[in-house]
C-alpha atoms as a PDB file:
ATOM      1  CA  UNK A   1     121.365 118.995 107.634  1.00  0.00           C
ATOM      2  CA  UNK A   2     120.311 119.966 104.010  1.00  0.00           C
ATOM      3  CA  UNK A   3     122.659 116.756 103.190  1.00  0.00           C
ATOM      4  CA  UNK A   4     120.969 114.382 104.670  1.00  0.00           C
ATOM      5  CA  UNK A   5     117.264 115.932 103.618  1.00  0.00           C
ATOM      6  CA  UNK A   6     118.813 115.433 100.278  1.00  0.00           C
ATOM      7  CA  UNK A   7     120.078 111.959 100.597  1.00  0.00           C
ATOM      8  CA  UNK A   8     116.664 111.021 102.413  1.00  0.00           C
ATOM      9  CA  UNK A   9     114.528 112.495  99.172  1.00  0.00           C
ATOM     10  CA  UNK A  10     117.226 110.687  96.703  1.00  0.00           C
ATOM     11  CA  UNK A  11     116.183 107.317  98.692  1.00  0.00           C
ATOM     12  CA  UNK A  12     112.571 107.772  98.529  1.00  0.00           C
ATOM     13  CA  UNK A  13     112.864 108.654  94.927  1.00  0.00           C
ATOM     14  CA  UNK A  14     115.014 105.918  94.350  1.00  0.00           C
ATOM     15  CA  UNK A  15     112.275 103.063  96.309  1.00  0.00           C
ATOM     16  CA  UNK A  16     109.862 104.719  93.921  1.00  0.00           C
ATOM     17  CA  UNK A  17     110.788 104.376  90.462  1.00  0.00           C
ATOM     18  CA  UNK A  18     112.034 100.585  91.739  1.00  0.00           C
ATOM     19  CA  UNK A  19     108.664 100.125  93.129  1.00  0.00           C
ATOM     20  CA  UNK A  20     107.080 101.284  89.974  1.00  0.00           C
ATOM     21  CA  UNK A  21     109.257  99.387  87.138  1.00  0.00           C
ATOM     22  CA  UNK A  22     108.391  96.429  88.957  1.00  0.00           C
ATOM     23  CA  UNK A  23     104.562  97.154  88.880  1.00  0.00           C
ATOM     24  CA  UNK A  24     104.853  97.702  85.343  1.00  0.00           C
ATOM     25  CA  UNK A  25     106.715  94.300  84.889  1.00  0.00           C
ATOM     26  CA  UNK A  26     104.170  92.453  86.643  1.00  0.00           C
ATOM     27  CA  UNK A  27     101.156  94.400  84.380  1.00  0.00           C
ATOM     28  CA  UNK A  28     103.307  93.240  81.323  1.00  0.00           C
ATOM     29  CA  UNK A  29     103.115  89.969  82.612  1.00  0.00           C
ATOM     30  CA  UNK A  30      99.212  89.886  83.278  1.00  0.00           C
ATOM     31  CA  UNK A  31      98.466  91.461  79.961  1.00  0.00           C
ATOM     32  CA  UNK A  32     100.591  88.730  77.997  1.00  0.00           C
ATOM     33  CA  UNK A  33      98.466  86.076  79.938  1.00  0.00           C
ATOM     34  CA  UNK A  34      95.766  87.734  78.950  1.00  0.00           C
ATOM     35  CA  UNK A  35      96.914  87.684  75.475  1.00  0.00           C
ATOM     36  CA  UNK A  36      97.695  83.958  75.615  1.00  0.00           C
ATOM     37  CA  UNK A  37      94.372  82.919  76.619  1.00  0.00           C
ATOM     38  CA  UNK A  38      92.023  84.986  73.664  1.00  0.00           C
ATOM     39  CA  UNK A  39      95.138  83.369  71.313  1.00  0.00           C
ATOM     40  CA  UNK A  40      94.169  79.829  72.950  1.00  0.00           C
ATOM     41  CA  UNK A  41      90.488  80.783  72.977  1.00  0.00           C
ATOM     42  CA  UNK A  42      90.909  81.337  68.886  1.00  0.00           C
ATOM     43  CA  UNK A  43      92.397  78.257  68.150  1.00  0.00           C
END
């Protein structure tokens, strides 16, 4: 029983920190965009 409630938590931990790095890739993303345009905006 305390196997599987650890295996359960590992998963959820697991989906989390996935979930999150991609969040922070897509942020990265937006905030390069954002970059581009006050660059373009410059010029």
């Amino acid at each position: 029983m305390k196997r599987m409630m650890l295996l359960m938590v590992v998963m959820l931990l697991s989906a989390a920190v996935l979930g999150g790095c991609n969040t922070m890739h897509g942020a990265g993303e937006d905030i390069s965009e954002g970059g581009q345009a006050i660059q373009n905006a410059a010029d």
